[in-house]
Protein backbone atom coordinates (compact mmCIF):
# COMPACT_ATOMS: atom_id res chain seq x y z
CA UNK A 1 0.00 0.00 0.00
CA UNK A 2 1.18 3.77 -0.84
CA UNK A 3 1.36 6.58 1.44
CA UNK A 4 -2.23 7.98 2.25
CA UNK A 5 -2.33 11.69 0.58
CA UNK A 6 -1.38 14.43 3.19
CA UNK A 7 -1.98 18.47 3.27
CA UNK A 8 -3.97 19.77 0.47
CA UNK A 9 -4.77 16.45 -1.24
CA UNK A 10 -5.94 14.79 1.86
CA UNK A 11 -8.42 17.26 2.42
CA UNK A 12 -9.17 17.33 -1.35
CA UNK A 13 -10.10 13.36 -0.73
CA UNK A 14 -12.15 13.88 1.93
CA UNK A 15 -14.14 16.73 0.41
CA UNK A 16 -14.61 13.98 -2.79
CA UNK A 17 -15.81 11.70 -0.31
CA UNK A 18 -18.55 13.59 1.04
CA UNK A 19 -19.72 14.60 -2.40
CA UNK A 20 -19.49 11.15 -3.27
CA UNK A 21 -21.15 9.94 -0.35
CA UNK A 22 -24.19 12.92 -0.76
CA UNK A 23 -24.23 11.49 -4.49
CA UNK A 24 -25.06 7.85 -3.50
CA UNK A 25 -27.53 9.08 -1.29
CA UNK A 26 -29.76 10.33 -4.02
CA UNK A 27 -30.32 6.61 -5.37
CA UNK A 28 -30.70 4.88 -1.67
CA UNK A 29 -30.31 6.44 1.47
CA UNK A 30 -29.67 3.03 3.19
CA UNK A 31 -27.00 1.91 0.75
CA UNK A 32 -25.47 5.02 1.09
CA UNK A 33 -24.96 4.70 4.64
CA UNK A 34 -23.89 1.34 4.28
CA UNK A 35 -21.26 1.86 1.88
CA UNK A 36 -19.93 4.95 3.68
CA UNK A 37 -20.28 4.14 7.47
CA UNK A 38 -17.15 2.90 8.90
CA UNK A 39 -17.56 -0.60 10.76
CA UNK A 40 -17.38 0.91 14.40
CA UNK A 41 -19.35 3.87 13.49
CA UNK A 42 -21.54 5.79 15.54
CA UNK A 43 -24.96 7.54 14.45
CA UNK A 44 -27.57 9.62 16.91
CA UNK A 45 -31.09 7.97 16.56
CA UNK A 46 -31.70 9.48 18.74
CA UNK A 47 -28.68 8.35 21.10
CA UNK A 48 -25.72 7.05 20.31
CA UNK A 49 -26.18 3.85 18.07
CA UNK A 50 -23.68 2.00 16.29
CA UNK A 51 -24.42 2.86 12.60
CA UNK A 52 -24.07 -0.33 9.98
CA UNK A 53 -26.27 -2.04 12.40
CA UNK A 54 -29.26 0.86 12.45
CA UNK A 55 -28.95 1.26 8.64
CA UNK A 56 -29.36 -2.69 8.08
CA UNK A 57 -32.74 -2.59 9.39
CA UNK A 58 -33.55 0.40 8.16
CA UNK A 59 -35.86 0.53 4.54
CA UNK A 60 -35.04 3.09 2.19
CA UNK A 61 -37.27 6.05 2.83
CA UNK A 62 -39.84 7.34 0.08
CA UNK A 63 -38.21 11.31 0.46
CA UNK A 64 -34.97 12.61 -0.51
CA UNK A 65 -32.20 13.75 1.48
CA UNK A 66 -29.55 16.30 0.16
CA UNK A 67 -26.50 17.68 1.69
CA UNK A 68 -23.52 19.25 0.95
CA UNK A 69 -20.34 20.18 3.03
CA UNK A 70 -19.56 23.97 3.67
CA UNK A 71 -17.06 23.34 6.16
CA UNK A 72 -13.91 20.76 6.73
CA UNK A 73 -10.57 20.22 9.11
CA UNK A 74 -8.32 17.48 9.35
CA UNK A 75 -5.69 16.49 11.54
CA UNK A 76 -1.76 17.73 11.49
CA UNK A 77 -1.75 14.16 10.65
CA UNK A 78 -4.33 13.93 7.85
CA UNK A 79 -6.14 10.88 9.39
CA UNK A 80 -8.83 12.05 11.35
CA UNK A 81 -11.33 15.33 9.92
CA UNK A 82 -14.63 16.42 10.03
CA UNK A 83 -17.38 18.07 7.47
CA UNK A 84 -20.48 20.26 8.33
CA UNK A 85 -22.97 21.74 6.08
CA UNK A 86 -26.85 22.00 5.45
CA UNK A 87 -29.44 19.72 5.12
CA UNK A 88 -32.63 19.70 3.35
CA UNK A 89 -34.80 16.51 3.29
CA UNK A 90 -37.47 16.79 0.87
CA UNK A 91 -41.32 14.20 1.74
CA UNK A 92 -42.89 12.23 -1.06
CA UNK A 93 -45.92 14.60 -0.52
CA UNK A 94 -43.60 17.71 -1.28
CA UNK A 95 -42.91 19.24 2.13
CA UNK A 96 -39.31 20.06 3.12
CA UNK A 97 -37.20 20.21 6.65
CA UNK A 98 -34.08 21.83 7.13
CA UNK A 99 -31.02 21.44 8.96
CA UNK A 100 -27.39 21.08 9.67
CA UNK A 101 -25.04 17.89 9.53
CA UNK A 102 -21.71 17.06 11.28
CA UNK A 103 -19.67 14.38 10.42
CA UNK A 104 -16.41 12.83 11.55
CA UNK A 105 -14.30 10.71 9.15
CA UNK A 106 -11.64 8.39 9.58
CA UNK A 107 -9.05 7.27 7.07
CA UNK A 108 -8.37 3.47 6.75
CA UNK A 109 -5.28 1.42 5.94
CA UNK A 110 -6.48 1.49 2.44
CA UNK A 111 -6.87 5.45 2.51
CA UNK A 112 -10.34 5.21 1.64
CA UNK A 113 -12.54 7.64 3.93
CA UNK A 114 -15.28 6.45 6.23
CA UNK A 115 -17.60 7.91 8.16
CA UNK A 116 -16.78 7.64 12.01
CA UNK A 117 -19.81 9.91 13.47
CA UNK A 118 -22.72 10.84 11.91
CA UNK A 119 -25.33 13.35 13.76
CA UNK A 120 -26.69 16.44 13.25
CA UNK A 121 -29.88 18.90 14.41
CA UNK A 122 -32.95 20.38 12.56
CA UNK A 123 -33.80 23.99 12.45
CA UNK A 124 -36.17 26.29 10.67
CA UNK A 125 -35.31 26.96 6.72
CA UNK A 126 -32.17 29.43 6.21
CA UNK A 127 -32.87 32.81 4.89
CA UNK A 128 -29.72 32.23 2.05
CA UNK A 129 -27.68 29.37 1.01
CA UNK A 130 -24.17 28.87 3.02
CA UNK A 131 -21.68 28.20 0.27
CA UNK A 132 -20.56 25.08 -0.97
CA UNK A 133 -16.86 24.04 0.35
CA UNK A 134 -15.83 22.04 -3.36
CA UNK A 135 -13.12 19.92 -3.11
CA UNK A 136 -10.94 22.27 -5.75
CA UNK A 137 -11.11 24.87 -3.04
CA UNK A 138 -9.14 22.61 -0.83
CA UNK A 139 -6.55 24.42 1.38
CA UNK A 140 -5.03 22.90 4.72
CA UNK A 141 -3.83 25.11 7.37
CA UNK A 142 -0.18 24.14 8.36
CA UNK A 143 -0.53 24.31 12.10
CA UNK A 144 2.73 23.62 14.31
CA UNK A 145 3.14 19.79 15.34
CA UNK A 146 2.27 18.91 18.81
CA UNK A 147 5.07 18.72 20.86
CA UNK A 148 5.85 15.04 21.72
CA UNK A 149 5.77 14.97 25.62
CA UNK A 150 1.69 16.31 25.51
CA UNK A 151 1.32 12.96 23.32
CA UNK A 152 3.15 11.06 25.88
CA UNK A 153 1.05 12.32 28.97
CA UNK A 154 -1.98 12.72 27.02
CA UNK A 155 -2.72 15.63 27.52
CA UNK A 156 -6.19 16.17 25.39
CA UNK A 157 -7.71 13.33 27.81
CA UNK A 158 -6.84 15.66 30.55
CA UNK A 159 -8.76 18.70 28.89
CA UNK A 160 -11.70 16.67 27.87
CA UNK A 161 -12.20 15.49 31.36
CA UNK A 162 -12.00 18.68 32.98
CA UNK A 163 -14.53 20.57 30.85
CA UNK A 164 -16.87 16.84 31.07
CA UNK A 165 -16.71 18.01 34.79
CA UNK A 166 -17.41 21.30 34.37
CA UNK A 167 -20.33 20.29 32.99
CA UNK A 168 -21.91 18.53 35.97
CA UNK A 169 -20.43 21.21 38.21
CA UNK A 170 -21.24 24.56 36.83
CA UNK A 171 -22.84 23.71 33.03
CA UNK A 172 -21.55 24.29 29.62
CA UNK A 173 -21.49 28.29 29.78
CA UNK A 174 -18.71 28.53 32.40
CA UNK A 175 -17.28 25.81 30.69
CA UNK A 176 -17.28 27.09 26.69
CA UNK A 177 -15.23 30.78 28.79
CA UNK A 178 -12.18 27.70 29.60
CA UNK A 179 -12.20 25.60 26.41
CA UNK A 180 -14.14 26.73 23.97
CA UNK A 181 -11.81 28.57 20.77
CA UNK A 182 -13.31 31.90 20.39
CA UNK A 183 -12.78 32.17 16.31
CA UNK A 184 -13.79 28.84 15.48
CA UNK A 185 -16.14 27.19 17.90
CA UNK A 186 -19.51 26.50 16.93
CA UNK A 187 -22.37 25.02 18.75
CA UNK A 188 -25.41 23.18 17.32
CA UNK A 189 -28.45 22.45 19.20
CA UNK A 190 -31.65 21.27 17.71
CA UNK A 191 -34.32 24.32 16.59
CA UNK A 192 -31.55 26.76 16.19
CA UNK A 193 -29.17 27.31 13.46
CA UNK A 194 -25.61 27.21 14.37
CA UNK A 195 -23.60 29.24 16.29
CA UNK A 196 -20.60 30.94 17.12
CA UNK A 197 -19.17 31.76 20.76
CA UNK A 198 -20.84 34.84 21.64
CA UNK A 199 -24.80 33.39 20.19
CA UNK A 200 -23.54 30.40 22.12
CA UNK A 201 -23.57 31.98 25.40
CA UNK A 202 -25.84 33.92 25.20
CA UNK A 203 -28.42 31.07 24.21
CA UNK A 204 -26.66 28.95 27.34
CA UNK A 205 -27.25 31.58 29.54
CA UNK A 206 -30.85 31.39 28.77
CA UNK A 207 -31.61 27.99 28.00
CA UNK A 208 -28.60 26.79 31.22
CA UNK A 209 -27.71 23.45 30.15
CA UNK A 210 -25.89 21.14 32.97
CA UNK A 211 -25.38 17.49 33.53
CA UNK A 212 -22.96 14.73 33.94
CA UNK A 213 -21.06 13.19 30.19
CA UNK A 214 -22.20 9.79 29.99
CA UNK A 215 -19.29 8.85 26.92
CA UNK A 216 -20.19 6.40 24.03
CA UNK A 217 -17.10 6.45 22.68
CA UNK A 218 -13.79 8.03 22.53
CA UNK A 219 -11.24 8.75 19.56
CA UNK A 220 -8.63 11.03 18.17
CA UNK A 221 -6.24 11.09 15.47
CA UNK A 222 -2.48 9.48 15.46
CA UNK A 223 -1.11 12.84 16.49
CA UNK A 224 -4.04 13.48 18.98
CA UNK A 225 -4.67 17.20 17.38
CA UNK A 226 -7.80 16.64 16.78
CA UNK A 227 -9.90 14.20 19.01
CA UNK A 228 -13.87 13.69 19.74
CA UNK A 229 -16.39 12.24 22.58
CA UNK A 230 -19.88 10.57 21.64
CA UNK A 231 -22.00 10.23 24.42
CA UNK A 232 -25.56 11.19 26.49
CA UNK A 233 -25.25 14.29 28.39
CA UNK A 234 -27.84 13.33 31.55
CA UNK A 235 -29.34 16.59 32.45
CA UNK A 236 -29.83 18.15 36.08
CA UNK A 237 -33.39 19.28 34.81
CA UNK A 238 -34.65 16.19 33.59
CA UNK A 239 -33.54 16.92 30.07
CA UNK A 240 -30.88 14.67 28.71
CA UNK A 241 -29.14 15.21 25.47
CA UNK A 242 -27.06 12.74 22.77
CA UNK A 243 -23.86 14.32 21.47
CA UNK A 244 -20.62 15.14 20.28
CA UNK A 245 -17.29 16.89 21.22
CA UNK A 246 -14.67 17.67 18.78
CA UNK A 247 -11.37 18.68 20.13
CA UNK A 248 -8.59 20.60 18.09
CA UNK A 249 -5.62 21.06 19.70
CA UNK A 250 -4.37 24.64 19.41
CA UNK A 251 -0.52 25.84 19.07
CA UNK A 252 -0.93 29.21 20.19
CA UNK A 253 -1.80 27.87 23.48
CA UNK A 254 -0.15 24.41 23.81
CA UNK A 255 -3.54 22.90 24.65
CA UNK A 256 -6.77 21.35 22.75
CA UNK A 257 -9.84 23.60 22.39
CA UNK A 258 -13.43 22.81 22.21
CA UNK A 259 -13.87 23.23 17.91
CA UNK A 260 -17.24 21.82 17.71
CA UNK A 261 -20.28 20.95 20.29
CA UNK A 262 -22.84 19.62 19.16
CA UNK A 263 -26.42 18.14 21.42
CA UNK A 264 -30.01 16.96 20.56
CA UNK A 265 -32.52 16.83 23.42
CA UNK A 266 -33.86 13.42 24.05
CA UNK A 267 -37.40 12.56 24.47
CA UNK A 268 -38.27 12.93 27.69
């Protein structure tokens, strides 16, 4: 086997994948999901569930469901990334739903992408179209390589823990002011489109969200600088929630950052 494609063209791969994948989808949801889903992957519906074997019961549904990715990152080490974009699932009888997606790929010993995570939330139609990220628009950031002795006492295990207890001890507003990376962070929650640090807060501070990380399932890339938690936040206020944490670790700082949070409320 050849090296895996790193920098620009690894991005550029996984970009082809998720068109490709999107493509499929069009002819058969389910096989779609099949073909794409890694073998240990993990899907929300609505908590945590692994994914081949909630697909392979699954008939193909009578509506269509289109996506396309507007955003993607990958590793330093061009193994791990994720994509985000919109939705838009359209009924047999002609009505539509809206909404965002977040996925985390994986790259296998064959370099072929597969989908590690697969979730996302709903929210009212946008008032314009986010633009399409296309794979020829491919550009990966160089960002410094993590310095060897953080790998060694792994260090982003130590970060995800402390903001998991944050969580149960003061809720995710105090704990997005430690962790979260102001630029870059975005949080999705179900009914709302997403948003950035500021909207984030200020929607925590009125909607306070605390509870204890129940986690599905851990992983991270070969370098660790980018790293994620699945799992069922169990709410203080009888509200639970099924999510996901991605974790990019950030030079500028020596330490990982909160890049993406994402929860769905559970029935209740």
């Amino acid at each position: 086997m050849g090296r895996c494609a790193t920098g620009s063209a690894a991005l550029k791969g996984l970009l082809e994948a998720e068109y490709d994948f999107a493509r499929a989808a069009r002819n058969s949801l389910r096989t779609a999901f099949l073909e794409y889903l890694a073998a240990d992957s993990l899907v929300l519906e609505p908590k945590p569930t692994p994914g081949p074997a909630f697909y392979g019961t699954q008939p193909d549904q009578p509506g269509a469901l289109a996506w396309y990715p507007a955003l993607a990152e990958l590793a330093e080490s061009d193994d791990l990334g994720f994509t985000t974009g919109p939705w838009v699932y359209t009924a047999a009888g002609g009505g539509q739903s809206h909404g965002h997606f977040l996925s985390i790929w994986k790259c296998d010993a064959e370099c072929r992408w597969r989908v590690e995570f697969d979730g996302g939330v709903s929210h009212a139609a946008p008032v314009s179209a986010e633009p399409k990220l296309e794979p020829a628009q491919a550009v990966a950031f160089d960002r410094a390589a993590l310095p060897p002795g953080l790998i060694a006492e792994d260090a982003v295990s130590r970060a995800i823990l402390d903001f998991q207890r944050a969580l149960g001890q003061d809720g995710i507003a105090p704990g997005l002011r430690t962790y979260a990376r102001t630029r870059e962070f975005r949080f999705y929650i179900d009914g709302s489109m997403p948003m950035g640090v500021a909207a984030a807060n200020r929607y925590l501070t009125e909607h306070p969200i605390r509870g204890a990380w129940q986690e599905a399932a851990r992983g991270r890339s070969s370098d660790s600088t980018l790293a994620y938690s699945v799992g069922v936040l169990n709410g203080t206020r009888r509200q639970s929630y099924a999510g996901v944490q991605i974790w990019q670790y950030g030079p500028r700082v020596a330490n990982w950052g909160l890049r993406i949070l994402l929860l769905n409320p559970l029935p209740t």
